[in-house]
C-alpha atoms as a PDB file:
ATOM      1  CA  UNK A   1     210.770 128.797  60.482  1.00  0.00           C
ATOM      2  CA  UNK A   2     207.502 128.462  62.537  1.00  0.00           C
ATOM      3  CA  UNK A   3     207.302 128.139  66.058  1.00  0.00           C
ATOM      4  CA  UNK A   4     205.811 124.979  65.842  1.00  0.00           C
ATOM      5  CA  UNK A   5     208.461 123.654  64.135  1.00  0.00           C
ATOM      6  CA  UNK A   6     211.666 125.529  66.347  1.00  0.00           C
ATOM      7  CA  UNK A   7     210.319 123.378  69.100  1.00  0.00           C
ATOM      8  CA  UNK A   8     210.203 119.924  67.252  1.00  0.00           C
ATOM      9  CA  UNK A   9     213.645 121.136  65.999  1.00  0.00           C
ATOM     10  CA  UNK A  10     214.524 121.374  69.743  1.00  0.00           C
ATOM     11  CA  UNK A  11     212.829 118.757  71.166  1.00  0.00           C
ATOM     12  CA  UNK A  12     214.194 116.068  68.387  1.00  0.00           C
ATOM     13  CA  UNK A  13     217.187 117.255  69.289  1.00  0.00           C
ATOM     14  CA  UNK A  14     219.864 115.130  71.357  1.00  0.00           C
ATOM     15  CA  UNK A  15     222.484 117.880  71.524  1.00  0.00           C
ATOM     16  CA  UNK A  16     224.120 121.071  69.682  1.00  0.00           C
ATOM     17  CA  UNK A  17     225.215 118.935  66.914  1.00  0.00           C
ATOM     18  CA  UNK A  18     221.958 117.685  65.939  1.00  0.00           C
ATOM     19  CA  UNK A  19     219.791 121.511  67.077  1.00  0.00           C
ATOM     20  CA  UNK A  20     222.530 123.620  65.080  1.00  0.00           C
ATOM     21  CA  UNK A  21     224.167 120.783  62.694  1.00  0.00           C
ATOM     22  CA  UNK A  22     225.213 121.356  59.257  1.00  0.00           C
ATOM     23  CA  UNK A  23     227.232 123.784  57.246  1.00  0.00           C
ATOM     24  CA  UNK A  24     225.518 127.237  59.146  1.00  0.00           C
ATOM     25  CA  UNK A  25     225.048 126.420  62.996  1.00  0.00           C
ATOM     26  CA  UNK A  26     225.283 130.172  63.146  1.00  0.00           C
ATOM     27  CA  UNK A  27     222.041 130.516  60.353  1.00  0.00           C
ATOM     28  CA  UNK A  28     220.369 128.108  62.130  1.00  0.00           C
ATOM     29  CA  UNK A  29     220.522 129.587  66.280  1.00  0.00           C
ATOM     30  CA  UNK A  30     219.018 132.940  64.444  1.00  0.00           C
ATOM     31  CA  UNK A  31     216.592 131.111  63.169  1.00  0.00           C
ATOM     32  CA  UNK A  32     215.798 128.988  66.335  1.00  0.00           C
ATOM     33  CA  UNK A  33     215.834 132.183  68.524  1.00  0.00           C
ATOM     34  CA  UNK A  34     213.512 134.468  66.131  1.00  0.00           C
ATOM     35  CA  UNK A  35     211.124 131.685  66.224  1.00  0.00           C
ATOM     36  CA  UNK A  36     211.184 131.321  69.795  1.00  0.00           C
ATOM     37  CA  UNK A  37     211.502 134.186  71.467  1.00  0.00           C
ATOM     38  CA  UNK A  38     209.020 135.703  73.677  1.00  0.00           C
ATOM     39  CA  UNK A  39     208.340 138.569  72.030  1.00  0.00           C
ATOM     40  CA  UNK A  40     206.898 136.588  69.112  1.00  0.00           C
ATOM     41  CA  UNK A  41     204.389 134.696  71.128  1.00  0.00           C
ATOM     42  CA  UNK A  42     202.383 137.537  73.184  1.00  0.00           C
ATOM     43  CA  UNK A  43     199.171 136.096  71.139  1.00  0.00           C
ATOM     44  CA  UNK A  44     199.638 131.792  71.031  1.00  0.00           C
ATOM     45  CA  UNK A  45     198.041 130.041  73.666  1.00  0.00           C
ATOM     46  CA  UNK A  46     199.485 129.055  77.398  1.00  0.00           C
ATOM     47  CA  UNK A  47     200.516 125.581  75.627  1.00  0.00           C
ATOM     48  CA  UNK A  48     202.451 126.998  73.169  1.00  0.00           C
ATOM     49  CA  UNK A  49     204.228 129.935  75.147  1.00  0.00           C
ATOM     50  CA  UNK A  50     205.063 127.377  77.762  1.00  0.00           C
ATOM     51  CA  UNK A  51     206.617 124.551  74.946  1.00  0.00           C
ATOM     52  CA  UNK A  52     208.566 127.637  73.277  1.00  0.00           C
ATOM     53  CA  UNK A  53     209.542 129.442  76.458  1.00  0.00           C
ATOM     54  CA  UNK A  54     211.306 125.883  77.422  1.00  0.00           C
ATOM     55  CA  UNK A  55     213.080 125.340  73.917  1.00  0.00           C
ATOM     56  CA  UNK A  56     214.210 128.994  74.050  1.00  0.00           C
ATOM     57  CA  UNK A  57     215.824 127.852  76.824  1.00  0.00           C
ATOM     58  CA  UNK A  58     217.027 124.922  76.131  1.00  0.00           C
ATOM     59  CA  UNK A  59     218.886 127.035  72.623  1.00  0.00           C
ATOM     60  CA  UNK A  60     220.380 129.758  74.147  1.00  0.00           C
ATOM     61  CA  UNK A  61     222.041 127.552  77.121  1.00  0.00           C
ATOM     62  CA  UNK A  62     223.028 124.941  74.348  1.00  0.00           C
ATOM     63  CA  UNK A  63     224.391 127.941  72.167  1.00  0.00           C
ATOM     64  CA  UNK A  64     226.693 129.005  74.859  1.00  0.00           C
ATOM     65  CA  UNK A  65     227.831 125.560  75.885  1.00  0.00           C
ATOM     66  CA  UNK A  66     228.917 124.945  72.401  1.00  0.00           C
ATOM     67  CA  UNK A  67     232.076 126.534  71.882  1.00  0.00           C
ATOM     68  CA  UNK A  68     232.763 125.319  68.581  1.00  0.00           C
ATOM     69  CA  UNK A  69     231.434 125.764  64.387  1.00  0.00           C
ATOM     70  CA  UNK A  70     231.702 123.556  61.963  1.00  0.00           C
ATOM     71  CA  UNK A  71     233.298 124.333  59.135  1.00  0.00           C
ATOM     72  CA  UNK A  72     233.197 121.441  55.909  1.00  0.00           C
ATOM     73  CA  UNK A  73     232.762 118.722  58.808  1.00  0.00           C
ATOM     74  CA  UNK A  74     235.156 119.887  60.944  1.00  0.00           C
ATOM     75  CA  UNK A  75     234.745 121.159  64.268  1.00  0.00           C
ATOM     76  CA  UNK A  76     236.458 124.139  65.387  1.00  0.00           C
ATOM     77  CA  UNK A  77     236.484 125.378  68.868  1.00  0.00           C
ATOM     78  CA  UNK A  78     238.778 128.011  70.367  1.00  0.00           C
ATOM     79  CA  UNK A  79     242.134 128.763  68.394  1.00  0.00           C
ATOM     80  CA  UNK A  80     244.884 126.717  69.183  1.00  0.00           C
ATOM     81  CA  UNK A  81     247.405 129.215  67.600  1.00  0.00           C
ATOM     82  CA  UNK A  82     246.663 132.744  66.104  1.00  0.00           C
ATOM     83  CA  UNK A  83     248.984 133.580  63.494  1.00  0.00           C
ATOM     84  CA  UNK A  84     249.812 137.188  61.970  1.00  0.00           C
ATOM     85  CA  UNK A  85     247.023 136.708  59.177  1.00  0.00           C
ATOM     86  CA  UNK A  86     245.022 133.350  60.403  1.00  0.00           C
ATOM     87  CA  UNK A  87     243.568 131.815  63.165  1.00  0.00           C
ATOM     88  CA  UNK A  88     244.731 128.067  63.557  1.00  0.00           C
ATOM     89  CA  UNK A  89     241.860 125.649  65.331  1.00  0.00           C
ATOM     90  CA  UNK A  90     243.013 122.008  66.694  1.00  0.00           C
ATOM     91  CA  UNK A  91     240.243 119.882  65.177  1.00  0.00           C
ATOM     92  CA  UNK A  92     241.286 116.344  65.996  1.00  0.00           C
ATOM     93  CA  UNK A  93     243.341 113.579  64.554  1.00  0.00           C
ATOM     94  CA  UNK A  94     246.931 115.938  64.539  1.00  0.00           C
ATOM     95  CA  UNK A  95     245.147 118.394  61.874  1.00  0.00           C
ATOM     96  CA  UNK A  96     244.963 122.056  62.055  1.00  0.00           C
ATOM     97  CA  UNK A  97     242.361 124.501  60.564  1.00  0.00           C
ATOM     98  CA  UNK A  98     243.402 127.425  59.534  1.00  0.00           C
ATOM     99  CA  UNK A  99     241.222 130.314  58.844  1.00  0.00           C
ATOM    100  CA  UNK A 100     242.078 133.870  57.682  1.00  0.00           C
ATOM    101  CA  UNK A 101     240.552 136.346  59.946  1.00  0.00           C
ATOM    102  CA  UNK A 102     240.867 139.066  57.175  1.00  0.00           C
ATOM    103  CA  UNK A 103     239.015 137.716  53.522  1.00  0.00           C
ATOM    104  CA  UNK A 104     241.158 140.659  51.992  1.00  0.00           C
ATOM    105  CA  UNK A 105     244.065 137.361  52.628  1.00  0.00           C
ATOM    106  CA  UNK A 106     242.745 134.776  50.884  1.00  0.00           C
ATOM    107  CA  UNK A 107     245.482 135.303  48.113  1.00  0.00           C
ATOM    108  CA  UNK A 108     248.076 134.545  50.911  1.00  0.00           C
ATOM    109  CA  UNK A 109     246.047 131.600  51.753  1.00  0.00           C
ATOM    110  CA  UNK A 110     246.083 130.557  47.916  1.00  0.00           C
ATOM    111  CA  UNK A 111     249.989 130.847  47.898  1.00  0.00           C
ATOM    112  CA  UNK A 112     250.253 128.633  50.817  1.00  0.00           C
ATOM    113  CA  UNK A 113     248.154 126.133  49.339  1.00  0.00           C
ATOM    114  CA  UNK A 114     250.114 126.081  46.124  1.00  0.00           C
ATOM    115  CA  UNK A 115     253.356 126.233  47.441  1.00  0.00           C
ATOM    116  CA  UNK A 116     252.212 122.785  49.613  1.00  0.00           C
ATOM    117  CA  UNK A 117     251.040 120.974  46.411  1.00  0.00           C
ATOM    118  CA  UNK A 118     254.240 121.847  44.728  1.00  0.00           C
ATOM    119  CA  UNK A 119     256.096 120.462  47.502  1.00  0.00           C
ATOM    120  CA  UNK A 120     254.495 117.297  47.512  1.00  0.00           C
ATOM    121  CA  UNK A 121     254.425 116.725  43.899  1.00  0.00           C
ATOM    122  CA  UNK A 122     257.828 117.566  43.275  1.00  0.00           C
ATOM    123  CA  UNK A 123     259.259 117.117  46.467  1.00  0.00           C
ATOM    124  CA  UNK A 124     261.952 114.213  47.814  1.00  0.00           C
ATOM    125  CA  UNK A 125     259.588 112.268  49.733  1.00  0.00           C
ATOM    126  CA  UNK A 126     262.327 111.768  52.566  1.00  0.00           C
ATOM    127  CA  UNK A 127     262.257 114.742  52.807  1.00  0.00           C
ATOM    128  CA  UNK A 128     258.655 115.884  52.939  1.00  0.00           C
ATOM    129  CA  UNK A 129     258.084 115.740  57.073  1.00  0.00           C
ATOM    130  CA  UNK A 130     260.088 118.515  57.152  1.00  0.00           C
ATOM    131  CA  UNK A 131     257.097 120.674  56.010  1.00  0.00           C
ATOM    132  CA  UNK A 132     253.700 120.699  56.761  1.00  0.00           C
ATOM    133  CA  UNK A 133     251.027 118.510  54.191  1.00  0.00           C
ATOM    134  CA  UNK A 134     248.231 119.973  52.914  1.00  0.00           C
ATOM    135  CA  UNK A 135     245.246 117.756  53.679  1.00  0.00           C
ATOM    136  CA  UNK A 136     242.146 119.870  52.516  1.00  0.00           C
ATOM    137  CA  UNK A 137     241.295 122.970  51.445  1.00  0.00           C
ATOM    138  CA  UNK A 138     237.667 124.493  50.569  1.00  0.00           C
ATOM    139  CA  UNK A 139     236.230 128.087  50.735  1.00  0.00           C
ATOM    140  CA  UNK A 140     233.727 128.768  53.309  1.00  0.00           C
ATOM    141  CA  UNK A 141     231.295 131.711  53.227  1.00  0.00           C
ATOM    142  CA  UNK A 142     230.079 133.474  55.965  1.00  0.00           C
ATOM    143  CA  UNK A 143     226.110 133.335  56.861  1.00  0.00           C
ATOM    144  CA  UNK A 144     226.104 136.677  58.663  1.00  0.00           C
ATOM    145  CA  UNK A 145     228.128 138.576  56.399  1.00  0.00           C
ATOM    146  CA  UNK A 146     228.464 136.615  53.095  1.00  0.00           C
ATOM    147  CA  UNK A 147     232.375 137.341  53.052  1.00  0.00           C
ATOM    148  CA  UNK A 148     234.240 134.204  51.644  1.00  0.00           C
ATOM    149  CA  UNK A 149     237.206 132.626  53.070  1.00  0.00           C
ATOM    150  CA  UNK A 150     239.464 130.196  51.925  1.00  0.00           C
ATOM    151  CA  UNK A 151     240.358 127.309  54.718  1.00  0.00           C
ATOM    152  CA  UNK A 152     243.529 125.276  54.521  1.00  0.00           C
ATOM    153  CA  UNK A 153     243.962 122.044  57.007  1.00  0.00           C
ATOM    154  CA  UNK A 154     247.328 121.013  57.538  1.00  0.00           C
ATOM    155  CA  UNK A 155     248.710 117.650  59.033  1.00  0.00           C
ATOM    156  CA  UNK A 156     250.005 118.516  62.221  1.00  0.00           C
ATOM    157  CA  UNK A 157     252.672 116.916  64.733  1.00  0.00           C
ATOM    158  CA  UNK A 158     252.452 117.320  68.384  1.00  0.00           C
ATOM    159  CA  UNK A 159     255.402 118.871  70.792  1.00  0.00           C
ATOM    160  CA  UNK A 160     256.344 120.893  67.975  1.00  0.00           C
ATOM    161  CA  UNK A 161     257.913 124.424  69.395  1.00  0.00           C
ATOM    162  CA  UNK A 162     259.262 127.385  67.594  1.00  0.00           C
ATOM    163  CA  UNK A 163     262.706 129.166  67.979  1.00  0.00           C
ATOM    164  CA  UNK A 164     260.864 132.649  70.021  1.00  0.00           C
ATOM    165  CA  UNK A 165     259.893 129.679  72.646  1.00  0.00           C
ATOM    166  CA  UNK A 166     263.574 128.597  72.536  1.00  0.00           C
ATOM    167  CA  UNK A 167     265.313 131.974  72.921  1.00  0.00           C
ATOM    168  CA  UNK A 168     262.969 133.186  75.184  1.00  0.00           C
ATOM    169  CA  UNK A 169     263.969 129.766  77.428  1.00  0.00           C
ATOM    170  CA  UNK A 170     267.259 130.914  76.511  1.00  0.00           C
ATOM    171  CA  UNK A 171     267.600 134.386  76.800  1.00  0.00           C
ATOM    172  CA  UNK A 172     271.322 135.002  76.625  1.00  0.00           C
ATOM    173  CA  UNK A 173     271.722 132.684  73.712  1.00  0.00           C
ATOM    174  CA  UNK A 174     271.889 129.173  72.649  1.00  0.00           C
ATOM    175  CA  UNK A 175     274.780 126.816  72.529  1.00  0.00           C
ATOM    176  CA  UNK A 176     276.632 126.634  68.916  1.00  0.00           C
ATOM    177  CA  UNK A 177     276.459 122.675  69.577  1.00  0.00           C
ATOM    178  CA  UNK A 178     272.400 123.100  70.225  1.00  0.00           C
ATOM    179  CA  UNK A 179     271.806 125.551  67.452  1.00  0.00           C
ATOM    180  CA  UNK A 180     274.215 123.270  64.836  1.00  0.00           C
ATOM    181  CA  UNK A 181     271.103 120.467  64.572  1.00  0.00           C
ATOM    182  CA  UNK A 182     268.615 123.281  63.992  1.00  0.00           C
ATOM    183  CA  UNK A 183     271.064 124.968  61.152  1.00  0.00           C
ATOM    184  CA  UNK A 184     271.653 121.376  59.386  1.00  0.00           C
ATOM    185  CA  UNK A 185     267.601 120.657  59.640  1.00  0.00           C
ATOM    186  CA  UNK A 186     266.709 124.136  58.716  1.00  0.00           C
ATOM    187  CA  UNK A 187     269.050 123.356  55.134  1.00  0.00           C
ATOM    188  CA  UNK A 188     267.400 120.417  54.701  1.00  0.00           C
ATOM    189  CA  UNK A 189     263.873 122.213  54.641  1.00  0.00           C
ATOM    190  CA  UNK A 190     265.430 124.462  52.439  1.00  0.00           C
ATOM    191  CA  UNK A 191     266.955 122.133  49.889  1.00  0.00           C
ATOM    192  CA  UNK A 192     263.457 120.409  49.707  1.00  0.00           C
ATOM    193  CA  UNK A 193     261.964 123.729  49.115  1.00  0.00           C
ATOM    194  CA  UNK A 194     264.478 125.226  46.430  1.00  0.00           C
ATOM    195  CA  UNK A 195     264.825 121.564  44.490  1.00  0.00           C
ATOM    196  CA  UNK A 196     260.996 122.013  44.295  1.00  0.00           C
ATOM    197  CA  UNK A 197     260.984 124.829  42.872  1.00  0.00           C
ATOM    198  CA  UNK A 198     259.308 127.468  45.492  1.00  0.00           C
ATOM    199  CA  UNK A 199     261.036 130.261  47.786  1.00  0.00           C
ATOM    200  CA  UNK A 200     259.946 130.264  51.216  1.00  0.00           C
ATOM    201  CA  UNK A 201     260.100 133.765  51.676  1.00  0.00           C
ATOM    202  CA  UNK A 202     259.555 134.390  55.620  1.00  0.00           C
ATOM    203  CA  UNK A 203     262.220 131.868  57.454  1.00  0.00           C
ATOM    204  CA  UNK A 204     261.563 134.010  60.530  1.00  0.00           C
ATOM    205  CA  UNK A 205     261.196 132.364  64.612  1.00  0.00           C
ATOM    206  CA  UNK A 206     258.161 131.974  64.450  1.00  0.00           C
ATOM    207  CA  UNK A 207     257.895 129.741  61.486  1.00  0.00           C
ATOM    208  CA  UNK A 208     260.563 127.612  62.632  1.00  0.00           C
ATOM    209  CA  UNK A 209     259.011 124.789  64.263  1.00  0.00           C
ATOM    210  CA  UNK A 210     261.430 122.056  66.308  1.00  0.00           C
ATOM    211  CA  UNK A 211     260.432 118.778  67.936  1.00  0.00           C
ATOM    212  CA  UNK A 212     263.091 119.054  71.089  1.00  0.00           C
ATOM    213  CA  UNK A 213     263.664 115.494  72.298  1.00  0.00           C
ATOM    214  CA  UNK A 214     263.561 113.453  69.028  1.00  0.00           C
ATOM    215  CA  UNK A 215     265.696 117.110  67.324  1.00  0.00           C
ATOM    216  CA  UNK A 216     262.775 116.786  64.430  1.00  0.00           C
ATOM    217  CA  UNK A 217     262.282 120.351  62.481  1.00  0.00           C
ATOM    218  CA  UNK A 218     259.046 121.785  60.280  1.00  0.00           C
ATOM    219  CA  UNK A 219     258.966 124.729  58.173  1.00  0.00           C
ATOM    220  CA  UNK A 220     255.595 126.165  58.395  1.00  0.00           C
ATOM    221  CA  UNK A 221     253.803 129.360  56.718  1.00  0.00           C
ATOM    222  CA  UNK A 222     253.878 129.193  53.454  1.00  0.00           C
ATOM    223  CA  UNK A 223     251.624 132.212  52.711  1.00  0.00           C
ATOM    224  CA  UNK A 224     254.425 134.758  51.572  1.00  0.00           C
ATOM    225  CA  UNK A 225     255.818 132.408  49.167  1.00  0.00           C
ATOM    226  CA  UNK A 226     256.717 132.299  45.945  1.00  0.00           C
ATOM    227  CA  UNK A 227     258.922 131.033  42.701  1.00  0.00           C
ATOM    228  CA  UNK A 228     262.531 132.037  42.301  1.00  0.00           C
ATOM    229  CA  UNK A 229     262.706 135.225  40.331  1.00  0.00           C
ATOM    230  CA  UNK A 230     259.183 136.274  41.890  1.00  0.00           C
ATOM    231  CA  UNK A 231     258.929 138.758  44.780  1.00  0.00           C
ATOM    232  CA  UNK A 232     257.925 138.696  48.195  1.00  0.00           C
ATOM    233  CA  UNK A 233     254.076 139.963  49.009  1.00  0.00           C
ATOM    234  CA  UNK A 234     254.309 141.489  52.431  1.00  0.00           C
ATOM    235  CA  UNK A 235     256.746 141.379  55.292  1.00  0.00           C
ATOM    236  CA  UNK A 236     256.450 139.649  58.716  1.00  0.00           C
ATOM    237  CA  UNK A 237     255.451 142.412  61.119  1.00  0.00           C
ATOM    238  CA  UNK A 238     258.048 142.872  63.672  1.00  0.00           C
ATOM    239  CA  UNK A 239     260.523 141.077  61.876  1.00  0.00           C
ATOM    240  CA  UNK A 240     261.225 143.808  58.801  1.00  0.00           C
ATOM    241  CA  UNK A 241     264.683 144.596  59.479  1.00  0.00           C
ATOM    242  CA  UNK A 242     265.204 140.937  59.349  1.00  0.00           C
ATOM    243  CA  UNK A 243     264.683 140.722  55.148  1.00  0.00           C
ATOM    244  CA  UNK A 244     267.439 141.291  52.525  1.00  0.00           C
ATOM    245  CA  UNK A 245     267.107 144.238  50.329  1.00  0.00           C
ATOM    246  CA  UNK A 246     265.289 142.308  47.152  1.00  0.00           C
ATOM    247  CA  UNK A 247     262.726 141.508  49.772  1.00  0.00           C
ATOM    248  CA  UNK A 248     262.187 144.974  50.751  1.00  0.00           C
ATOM    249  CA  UNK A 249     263.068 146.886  47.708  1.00  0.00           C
ATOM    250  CA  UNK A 250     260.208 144.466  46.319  1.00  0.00           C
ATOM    251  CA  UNK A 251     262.809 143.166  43.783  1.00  0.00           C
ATOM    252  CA  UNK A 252     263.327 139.127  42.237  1.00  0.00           C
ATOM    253  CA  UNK A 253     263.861 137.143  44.988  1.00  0.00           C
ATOM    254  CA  UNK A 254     265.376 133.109  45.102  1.00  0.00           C
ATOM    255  CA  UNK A 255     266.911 130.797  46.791  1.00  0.00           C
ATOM    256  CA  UNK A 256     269.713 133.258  48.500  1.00  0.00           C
ATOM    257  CA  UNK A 257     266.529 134.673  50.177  1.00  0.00           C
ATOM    258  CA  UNK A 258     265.716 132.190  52.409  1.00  0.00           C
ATOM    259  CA  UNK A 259     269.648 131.042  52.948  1.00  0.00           C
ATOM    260  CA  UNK A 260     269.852 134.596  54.325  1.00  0.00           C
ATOM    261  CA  UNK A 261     266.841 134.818  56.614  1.00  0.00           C
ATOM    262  CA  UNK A 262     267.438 131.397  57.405  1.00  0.00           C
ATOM    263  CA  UNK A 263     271.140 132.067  58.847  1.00  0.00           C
ATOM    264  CA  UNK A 264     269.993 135.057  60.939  1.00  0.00           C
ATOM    265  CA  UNK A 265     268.108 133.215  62.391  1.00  0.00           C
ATOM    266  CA  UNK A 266     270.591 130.913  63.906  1.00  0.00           C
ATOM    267  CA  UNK A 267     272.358 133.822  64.459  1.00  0.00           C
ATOM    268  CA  UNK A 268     270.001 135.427  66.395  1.00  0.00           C
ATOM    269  CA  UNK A 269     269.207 132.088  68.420  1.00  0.00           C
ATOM    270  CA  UNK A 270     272.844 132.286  69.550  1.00  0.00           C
ATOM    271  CA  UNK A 271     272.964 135.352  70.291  1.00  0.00           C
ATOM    272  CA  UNK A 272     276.670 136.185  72.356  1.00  0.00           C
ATOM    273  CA  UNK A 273     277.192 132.071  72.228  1.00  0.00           C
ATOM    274  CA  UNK A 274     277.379 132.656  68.612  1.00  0.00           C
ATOM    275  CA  UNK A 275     281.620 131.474  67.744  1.00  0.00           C
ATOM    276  CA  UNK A 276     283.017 133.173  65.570  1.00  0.00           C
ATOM    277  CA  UNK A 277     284.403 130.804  63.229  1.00  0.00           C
ATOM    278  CA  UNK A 278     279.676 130.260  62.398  1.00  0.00           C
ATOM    279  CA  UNK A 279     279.385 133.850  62.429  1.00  0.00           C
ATOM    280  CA  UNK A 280     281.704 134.392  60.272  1.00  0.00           C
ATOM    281  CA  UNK A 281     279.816 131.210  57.926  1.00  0.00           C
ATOM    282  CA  UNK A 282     276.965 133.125  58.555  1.00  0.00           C
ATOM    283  CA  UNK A 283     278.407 136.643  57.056  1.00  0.00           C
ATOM    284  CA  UNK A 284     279.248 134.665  53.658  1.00  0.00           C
ATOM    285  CA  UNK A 285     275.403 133.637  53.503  1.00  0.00           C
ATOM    286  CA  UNK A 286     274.178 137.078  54.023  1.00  0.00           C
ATOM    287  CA  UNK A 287     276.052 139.348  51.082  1.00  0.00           C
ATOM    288  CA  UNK A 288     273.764 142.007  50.291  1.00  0.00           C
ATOM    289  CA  UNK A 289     273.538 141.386  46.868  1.00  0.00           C
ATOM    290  CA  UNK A 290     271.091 138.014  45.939  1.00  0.00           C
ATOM    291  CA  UNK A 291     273.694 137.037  43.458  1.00  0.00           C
ATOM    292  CA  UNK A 292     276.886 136.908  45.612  1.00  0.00           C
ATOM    293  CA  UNK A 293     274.737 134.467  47.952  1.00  0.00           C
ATOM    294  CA  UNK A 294     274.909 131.063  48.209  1.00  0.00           C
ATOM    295  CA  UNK A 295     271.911 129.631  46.404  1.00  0.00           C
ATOM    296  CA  UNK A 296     272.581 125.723  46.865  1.00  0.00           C
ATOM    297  CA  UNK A 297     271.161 124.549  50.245  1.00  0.00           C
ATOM    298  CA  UNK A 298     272.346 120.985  50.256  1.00  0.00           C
ATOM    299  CA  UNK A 299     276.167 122.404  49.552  1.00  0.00           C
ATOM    300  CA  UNK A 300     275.588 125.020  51.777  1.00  0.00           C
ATOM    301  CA  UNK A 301     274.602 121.792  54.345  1.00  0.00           C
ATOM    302  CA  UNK A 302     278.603 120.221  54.301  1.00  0.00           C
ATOM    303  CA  UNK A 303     279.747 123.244  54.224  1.00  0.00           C
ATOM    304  CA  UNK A 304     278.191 123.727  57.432  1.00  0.00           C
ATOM    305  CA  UNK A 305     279.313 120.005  58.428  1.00  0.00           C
ATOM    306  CA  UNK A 306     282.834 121.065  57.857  1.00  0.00           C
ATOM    307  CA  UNK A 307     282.689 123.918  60.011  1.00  0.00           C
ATOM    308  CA  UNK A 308     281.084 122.124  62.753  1.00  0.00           C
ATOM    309  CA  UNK A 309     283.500 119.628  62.946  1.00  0.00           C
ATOM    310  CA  UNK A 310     286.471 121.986  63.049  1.00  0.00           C
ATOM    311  CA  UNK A 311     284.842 123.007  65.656  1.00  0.00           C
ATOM    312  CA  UNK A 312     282.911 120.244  67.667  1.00  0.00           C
ATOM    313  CA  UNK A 313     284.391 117.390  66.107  1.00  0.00           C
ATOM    314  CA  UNK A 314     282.449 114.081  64.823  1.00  0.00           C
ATOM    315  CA  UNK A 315     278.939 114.489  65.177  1.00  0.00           C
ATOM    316  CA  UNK A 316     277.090 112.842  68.296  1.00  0.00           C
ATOM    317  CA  UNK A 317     273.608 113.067  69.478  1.00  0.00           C
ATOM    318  CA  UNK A 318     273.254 116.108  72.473  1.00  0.00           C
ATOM    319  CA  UNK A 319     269.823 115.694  74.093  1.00  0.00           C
ATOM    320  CA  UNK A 320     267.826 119.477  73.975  1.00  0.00           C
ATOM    321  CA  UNK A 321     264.422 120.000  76.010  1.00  0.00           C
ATOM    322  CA  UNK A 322     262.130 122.827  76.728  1.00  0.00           C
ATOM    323  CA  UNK A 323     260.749 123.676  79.477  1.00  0.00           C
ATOM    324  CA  UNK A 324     256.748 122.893  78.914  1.00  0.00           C
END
């Protein structure tokens, strides 16, 4: 790019969108300041140093003020959420970006993606706003670096908070009668998932998601999954005591997989509130062997229902908020 024609770019230009627009903002603010800058112009006339002095100006200020790339259209600013392998960006009508920071990932990326086509194809639709949809995906390659990444963007839903936030706001444990709607909405993720055909394979906290008032649940983080019988990539960081053996001993893993992680984490969310009478439910879901689990969600689900009402009698709504 001339110098001539960085300033028309610049001076055509009614804001960031239009000076660094398309697919490479990044490409093109190189481009814009090489052409520009000072250095460059010790020989061009008074004119011309003054007209390129003013668009390098005009760039550089613009460059900072826009705190955002596009990626495919969208427009990605700060992270909303950073994840253990991804960065998640808000980019407007309730969807989420989310970009691997690490390339080496994109096969985790690729599992997520597949295990959210899956879901939808095969999936009980009444059952489907219990996990995330997939509404794009596309790879995206770096200008600077030429490293390719592959992008999911996920339907999102707001006031959504996960179970750390809600054992952190309850740090001596959560009440059996709280944690019971969680358990029964957690199965129902579950039975989608298993009836479809895919294992989870991380129901950990932070992959929990629950909408407080309106008790709604989402199951997010689909990168370590897989099909029954296959085995689990990688581990959650933080959170490996928390897997059954098959999981660790990188052995077969299925549906008793996520029944297990999925019970300590109610468990956990209880913490000394836990009775006994759901602990002891709780044990019988967590056998060490896979095969002496229970591997039916939606039984496992009145099973629970019986227990609960032993204990709490006929169900009845119990409003639950967060703090924000």
């Amino acid at each position: 790019m001339t110098t001539e024609e960085a300033i028309r770019v610049v001076t055509a230009a009614h804001d960031g969108d239009e000076m660094f627009g398309g697919d490479a903002p990044q490409r093109r603010y190189r481009d814009l300041v090489a052409a520009l800058h000072p250095d460059r112009l010790r020989w061009a006339g008074p004119g011309v140093r003054a007209a390129a002095a003013d668009a390098f100006l005009r760039v550089t200020s613009s460059w900072r003020a826009r705190q955002f790339t596009v990626l495919r259209g969208y427009r990605c600013g700060r992270p909303a959420h950073s994840g253990d392998l991804a960065d998640l960006y808000d980019v407007g009508a309730d969807r989420l970006l989310k970009l691997p920071r690490n390339p080496a990932d994109n096969d985790l990326m690729a599992r997520e993606q597949h295990a959210l086509r899956t879901l939808a194809e095969r999936g009980d639709p009444r059952w489907l706003p219990y996990v995330p949809r997939l509404v794009d995906s596309f790879a995206h390659r770096d200008a600077a670096t030429g490293a390719e990444r592959r992008v999911t963007v996920l339907a999102t839903a707001p006031r959504l908070r996960s179970l750390v936030e809600v054992r952190r706001a309850h740090p001596d444990g959560l009440d059996g009668r709280d944690a019971a709607w969680m358990w029964r909405r957690l199965l129902v993720a579950l039975g989608l998932t298993h009836r479809a055909g895919v294992v989870h394979g991380a129901v950990l906290p932070p992959h929990v998601l629950i909408e407080p008032d309106a008790h709604g649940l989402v199951l997010v983080d689909w990168c370590l999954s897989t099909e029954p019988g296959g085995t689990v990539p990688a581990l959650l960081p933080g959170y490996q005591d928390w897997y059954p053996a098959e999981v660790t001993e990188r052995r077969p893993c299925g549906p008793g997989t996520d029944i297990a992680l999925a019970v300590r984490c109610m468990t956990w969310l209880m913490g000394r509130h836990a009775p006994r009478e759901l602990l002891a439910f709780a044990r019988g879901c967590r056998q060490r062997l896979l095969r002496a689990r229970p591997d039916d969600a939606w039984r496992l689900l009145g099973e629970l229902d019986e227990v609960l009402h032993r204990l709490y009698g006929p169900r009845t709504f119990r409003p639950f908020t967060l703090d924000p």
